[in-house]
PDB file of N, CA and C in Angstrom:
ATOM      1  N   UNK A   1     200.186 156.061 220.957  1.00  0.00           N
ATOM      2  CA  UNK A   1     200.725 157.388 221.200  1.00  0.00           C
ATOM      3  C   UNK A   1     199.565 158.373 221.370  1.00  0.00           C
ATOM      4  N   UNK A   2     199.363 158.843 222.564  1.00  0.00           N
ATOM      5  CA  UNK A   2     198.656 159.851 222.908  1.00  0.00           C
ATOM      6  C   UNK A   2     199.135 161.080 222.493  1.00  0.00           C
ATOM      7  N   UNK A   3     197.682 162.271 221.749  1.00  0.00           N
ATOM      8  CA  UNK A   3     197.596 163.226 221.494  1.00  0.00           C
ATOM      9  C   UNK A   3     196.824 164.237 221.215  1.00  0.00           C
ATOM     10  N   UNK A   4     196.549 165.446 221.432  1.00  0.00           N
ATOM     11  CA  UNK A   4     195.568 166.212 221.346  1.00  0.00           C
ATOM     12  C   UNK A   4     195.208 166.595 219.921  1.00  0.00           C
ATOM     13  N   UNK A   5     193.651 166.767 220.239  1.00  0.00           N
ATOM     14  CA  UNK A   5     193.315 166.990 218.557  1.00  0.00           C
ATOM     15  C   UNK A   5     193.270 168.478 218.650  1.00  0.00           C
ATOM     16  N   UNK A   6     193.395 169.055 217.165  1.00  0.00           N
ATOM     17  CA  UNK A   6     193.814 170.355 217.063  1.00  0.00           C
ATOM     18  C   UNK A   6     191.888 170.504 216.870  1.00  0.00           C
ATOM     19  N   UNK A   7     191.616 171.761 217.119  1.00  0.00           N
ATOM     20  CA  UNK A   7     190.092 172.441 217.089  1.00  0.00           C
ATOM     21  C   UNK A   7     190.038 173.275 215.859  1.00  0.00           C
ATOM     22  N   UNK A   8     189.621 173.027 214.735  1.00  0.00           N
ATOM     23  CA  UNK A   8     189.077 173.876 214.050  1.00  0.00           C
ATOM     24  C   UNK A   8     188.103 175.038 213.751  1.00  0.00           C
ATOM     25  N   UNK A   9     187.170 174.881 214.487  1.00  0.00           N
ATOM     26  CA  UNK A   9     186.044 175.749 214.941  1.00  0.00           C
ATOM     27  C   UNK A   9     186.095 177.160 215.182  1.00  0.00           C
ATOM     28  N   UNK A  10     187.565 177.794 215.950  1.00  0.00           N
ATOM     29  CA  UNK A  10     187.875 179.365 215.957  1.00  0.00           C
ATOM     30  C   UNK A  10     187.825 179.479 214.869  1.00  0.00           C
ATOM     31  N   UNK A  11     188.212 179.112 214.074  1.00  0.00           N
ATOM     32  CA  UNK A  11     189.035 179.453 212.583  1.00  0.00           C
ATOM     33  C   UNK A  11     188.222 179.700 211.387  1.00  0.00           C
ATOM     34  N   UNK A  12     186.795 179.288 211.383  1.00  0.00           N
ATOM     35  CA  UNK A  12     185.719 179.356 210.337  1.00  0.00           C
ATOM     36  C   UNK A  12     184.380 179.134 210.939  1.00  0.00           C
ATOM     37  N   UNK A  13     184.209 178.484 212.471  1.00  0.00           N
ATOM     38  CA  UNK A  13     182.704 178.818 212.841  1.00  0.00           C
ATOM     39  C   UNK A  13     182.092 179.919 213.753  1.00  0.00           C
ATOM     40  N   UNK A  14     181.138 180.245 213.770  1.00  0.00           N
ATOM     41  CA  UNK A  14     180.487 181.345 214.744  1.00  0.00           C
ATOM     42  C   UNK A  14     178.870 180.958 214.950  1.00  0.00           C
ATOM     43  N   UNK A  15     178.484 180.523 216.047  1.00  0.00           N
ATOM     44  CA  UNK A  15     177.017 180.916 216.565  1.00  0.00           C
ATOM     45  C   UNK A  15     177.059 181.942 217.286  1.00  0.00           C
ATOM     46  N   UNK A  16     175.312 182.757 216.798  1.00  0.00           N
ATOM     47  CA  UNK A  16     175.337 183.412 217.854  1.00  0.00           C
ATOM     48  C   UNK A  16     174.020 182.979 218.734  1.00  0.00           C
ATOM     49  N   UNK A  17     173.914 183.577 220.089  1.00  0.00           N
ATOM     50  CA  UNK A  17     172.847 182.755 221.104  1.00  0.00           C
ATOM     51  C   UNK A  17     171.759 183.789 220.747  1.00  0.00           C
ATOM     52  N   UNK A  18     170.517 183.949 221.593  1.00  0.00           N
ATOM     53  CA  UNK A  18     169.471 184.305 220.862  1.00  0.00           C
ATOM     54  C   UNK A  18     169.578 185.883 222.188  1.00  0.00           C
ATOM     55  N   UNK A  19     170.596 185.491 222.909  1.00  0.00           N
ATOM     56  CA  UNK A  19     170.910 187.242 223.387  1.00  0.00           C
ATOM     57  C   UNK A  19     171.891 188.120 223.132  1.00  0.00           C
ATOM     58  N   UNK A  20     172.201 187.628 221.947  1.00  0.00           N
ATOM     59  CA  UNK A  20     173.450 188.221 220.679  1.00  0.00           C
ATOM     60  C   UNK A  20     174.710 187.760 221.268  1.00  0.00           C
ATOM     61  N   UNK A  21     175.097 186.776 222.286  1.00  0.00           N
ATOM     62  CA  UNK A  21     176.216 186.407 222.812  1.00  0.00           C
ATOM     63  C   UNK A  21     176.602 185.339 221.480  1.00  0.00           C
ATOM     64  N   UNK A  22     178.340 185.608 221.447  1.00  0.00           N
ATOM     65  CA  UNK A  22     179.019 185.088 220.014  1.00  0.00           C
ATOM     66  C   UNK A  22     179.652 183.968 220.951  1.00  0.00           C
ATOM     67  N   UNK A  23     179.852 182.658 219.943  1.00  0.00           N
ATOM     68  CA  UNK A  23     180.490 181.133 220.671  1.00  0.00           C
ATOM     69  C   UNK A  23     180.482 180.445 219.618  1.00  0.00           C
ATOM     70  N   UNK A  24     182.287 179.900 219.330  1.00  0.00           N
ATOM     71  CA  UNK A  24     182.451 179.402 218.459  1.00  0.00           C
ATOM     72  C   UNK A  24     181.749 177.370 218.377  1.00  0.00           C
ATOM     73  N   UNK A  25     181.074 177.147 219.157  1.00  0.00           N
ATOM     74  CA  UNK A  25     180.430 176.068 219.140  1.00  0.00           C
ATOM     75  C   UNK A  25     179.313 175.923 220.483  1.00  0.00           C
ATOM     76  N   UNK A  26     178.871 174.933 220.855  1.00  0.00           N
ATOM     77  CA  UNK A  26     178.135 174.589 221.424  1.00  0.00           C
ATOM     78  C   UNK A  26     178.471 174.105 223.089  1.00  0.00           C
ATOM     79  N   UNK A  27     179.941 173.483 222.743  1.00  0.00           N
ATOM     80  CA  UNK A  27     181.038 173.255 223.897  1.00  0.00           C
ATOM     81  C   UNK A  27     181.269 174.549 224.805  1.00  0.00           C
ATOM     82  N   UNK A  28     181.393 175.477 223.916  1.00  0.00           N
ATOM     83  CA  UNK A  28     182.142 176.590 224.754  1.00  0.00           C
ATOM     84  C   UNK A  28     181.473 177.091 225.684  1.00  0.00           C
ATOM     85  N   UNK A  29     182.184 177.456 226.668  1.00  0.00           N
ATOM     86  CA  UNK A  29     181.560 178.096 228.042  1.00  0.00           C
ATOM     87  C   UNK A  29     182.466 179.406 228.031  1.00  0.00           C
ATOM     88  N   UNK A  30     181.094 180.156 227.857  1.00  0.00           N
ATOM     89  CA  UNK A  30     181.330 181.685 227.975  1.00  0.00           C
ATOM     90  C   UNK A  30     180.992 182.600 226.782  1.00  0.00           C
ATOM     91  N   UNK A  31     181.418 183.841 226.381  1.00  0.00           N
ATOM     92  CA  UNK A  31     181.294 184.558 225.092  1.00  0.00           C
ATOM     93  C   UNK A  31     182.644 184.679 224.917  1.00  0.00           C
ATOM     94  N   UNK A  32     182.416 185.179 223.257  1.00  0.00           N
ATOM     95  CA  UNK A  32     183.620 186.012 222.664  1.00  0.00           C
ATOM     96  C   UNK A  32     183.054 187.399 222.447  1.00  0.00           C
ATOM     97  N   UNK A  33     181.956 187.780 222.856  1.00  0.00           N
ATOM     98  CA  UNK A  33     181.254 189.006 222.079  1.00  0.00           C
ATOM     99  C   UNK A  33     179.686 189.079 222.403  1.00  0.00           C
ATOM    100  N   UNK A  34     179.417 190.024 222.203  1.00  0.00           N
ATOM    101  CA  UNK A  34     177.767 189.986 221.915  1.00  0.00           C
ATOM    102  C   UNK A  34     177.492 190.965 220.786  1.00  0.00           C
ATOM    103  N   UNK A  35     176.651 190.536 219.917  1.00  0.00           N
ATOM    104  CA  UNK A  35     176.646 191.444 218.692  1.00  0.00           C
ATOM    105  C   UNK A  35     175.539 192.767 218.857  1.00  0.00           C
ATOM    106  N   UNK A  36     174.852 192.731 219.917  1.00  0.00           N
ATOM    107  CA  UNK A  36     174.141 193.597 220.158  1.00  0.00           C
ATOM    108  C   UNK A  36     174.976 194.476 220.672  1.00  0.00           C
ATOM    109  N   UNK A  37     176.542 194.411 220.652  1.00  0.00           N
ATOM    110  CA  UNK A  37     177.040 195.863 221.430  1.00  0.00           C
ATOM    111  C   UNK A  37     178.142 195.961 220.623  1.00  0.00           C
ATOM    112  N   UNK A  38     178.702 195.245 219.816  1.00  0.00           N
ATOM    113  CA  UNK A  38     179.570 195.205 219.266  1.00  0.00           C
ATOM    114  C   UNK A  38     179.649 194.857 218.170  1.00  0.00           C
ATOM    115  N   UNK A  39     180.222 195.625 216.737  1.00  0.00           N
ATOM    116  CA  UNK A  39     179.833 194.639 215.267  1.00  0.00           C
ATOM    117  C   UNK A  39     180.555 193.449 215.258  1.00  0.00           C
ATOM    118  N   UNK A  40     179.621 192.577 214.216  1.00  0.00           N
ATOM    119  CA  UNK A  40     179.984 191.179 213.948  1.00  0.00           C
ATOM    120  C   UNK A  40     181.666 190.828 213.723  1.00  0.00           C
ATOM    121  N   UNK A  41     181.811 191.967 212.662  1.00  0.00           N
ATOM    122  CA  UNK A  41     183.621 191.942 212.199  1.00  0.00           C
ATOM    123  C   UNK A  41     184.589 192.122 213.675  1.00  0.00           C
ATOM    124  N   UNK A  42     184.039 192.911 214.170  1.00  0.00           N
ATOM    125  CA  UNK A  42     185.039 193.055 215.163  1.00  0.00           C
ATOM    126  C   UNK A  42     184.925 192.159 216.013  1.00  0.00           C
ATOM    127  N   UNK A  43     183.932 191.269 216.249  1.00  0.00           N
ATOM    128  CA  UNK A  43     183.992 189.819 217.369  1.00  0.00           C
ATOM    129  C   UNK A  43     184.818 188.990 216.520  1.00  0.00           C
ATOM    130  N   UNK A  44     184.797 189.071 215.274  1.00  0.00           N
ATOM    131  CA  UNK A  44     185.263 187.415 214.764  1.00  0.00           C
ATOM    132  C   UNK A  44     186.941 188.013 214.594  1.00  0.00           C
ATOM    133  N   UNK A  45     187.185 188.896 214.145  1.00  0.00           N
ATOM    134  CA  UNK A  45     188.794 189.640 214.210  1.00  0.00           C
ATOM    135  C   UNK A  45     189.300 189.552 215.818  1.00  0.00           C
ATOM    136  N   UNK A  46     188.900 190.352 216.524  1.00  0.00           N
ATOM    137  CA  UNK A  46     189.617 190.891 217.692  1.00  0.00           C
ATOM    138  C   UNK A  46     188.935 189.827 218.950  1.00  0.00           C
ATOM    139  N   UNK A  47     187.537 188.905 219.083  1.00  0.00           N
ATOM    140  CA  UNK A  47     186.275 188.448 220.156  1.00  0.00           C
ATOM    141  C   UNK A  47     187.948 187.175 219.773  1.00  0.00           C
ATOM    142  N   UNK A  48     187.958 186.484 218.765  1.00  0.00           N
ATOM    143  CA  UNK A  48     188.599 185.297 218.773  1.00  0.00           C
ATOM    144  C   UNK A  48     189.926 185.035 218.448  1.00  0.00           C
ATOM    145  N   UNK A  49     190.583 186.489 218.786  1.00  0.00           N
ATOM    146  CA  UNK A  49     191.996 185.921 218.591  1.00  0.00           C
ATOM    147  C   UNK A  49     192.677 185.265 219.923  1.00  0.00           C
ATOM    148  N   UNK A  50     192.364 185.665 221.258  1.00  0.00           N
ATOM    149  CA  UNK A  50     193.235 185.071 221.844  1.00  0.00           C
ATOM    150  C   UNK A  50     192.929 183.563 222.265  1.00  0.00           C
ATOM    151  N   UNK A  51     191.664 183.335 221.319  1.00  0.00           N
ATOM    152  CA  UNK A  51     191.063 181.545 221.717  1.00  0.00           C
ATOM    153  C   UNK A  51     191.814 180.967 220.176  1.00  0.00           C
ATOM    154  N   UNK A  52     192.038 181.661 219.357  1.00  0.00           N
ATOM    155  CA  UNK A  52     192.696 181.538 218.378  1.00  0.00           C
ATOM    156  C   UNK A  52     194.349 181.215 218.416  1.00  0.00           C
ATOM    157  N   UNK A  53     194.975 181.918 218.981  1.00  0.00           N
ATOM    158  CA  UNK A  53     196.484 182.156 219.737  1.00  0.00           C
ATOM    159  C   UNK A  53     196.592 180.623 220.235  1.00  0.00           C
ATOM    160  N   UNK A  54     195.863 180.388 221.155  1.00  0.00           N
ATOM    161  CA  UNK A  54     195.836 179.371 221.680  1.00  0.00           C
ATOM    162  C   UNK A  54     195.794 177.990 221.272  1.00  0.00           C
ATOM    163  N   UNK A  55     195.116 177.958 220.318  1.00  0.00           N
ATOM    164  CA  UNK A  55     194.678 176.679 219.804  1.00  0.00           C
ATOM    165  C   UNK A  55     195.520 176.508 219.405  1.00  0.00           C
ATOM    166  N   UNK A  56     195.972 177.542 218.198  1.00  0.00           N
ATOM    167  CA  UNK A  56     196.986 177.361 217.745  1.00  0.00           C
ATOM    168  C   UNK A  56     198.653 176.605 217.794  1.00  0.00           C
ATOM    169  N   UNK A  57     198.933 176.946 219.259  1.00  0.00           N
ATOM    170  CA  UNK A  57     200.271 176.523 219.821  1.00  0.00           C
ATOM    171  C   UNK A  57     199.762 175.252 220.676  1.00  0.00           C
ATOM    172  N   UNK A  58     198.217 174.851 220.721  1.00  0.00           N
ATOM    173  CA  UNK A  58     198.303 173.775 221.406  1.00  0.00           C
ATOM    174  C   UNK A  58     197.812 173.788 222.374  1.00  0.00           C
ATOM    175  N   UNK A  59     197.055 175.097 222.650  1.00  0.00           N
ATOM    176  CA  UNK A  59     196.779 175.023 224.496  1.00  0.00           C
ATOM    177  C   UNK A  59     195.613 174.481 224.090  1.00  0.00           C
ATOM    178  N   UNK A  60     194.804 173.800 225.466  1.00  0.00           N
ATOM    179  CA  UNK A  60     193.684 174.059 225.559  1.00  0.00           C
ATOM    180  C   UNK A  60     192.981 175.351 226.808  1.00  0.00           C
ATOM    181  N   UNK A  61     192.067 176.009 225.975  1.00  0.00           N
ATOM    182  CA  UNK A  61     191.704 176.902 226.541  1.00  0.00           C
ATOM    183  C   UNK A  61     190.204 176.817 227.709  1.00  0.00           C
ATOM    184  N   UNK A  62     190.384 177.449 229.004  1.00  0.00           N
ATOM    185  CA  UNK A  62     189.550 177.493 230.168  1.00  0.00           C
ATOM    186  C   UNK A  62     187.953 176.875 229.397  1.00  0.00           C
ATOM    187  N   UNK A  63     187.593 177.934 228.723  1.00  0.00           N
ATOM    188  CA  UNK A  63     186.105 177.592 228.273  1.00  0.00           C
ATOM    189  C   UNK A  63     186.132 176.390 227.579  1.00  0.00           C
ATOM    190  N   UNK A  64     187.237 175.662 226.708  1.00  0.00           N
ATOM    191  CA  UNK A  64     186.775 174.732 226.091  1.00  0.00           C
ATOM    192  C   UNK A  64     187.074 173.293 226.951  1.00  0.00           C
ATOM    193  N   UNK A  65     187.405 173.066 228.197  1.00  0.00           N
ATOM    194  CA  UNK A  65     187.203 172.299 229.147  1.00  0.00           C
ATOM    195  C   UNK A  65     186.426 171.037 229.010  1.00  0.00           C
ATOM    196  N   UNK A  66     185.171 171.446 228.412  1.00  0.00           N
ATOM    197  CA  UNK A  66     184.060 170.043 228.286  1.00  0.00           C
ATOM    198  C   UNK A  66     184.098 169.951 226.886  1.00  0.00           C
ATOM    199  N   UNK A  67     185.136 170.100 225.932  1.00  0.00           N
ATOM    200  CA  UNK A  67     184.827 169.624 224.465  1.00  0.00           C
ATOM    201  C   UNK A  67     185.504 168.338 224.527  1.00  0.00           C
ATOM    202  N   UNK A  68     185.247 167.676 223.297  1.00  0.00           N
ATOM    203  CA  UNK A  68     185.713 166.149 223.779  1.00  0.00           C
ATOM    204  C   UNK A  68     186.788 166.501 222.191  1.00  0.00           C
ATOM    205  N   UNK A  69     186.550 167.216 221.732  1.00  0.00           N
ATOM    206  CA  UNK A  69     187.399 167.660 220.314  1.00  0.00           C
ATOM    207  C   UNK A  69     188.672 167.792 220.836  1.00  0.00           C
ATOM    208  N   UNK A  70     189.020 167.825 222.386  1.00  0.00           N
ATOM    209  CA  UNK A  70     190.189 168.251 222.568  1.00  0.00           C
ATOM    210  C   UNK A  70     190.983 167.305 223.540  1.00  0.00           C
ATOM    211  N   UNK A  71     190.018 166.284 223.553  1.00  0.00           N
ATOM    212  CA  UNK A  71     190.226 164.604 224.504  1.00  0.00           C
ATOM    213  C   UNK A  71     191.495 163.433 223.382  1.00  0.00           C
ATOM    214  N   UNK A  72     192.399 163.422 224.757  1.00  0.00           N
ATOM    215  CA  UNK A  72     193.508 162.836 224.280  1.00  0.00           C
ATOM    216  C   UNK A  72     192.695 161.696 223.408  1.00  0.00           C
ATOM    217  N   UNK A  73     193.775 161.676 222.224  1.00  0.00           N
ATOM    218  CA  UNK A  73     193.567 160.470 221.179  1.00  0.00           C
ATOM    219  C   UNK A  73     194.262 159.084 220.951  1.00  0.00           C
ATOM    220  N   UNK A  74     194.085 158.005 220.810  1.00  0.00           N
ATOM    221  CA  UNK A  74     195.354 157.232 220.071  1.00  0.00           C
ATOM    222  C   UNK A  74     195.105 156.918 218.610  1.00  0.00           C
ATOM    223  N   UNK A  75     196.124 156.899 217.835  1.00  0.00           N
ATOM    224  CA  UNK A  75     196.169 156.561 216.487  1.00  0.00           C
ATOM    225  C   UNK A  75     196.077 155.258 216.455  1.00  0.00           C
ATOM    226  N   UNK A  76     194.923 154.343 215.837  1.00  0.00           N
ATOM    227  CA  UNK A  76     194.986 152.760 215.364  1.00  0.00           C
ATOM    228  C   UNK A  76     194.768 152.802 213.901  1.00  0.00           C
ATOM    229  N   UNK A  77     195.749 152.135 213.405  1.00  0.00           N
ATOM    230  CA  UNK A  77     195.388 151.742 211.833  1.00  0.00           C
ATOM    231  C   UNK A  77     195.356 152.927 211.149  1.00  0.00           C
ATOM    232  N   UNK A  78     195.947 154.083 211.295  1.00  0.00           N
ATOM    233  CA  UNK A  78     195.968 155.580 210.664  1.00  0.00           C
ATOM    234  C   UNK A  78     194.877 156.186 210.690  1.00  0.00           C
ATOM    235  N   UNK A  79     193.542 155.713 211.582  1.00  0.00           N
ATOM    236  CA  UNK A  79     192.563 157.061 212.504  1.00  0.00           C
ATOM    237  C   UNK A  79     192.771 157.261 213.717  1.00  0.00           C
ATOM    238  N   UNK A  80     192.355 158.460 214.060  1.00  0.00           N
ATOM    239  CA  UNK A  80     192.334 158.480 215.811  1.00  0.00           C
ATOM    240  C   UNK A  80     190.965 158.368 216.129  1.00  0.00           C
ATOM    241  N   UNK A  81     190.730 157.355 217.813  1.00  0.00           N
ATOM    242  CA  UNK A  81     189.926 157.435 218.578  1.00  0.00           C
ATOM    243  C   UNK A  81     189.859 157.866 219.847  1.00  0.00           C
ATOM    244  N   UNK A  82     189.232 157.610 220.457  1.00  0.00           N
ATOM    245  CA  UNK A  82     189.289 158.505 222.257  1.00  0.00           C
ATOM    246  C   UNK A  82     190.040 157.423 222.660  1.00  0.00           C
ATOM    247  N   UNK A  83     190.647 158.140 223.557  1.00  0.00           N
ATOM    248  CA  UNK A  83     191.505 156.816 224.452  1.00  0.00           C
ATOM    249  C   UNK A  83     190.542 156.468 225.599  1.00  0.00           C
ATOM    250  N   UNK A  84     190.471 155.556 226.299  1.00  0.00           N
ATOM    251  CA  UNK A  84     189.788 155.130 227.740  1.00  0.00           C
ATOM    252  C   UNK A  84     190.369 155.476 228.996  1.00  0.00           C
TER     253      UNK A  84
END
């Protein structure tokens, strides 16, 4: 049974790049923010709710495209692996 893995990463991580651009991992393509123009609180409140929204109900979202966190799974033996 194929299924998507849910992303944890909106929900408790934040890098920022070394030109104050905010990205909840390494996968992501694009910003949520840059902290040089905007405070930190307000990127992680308002920069990640609608990548937040999303995850949430299941989507996968444009920027996260090349994460493999979000590559259909099958369950063997009660873990999941990548499917082929």
């Amino acid at each position: 049974m194929s299924q998507l893995r849910f992303c944890e990463r909106p929900f408790w991580q934040m890098f920022v790049t070394v030109d104050g651009g905010v990205v909840p991992c390494c996968h992501f393509k694009g910003v949520l923010g840059n902290v040089l123009k905007r405070p930190i609180l307000n990127i992680w409140k308002r920069g990640y709710q609608r990548l937040r929204e999303a995850v949430a109900v299941g989507e996968r979202p444009e920027e996260c495209r090349f994460c493999d966190e979000f590559a259909p799974r099958k369950t063997m033996g009660g873990r999941l692996t990548k499917e082929d």
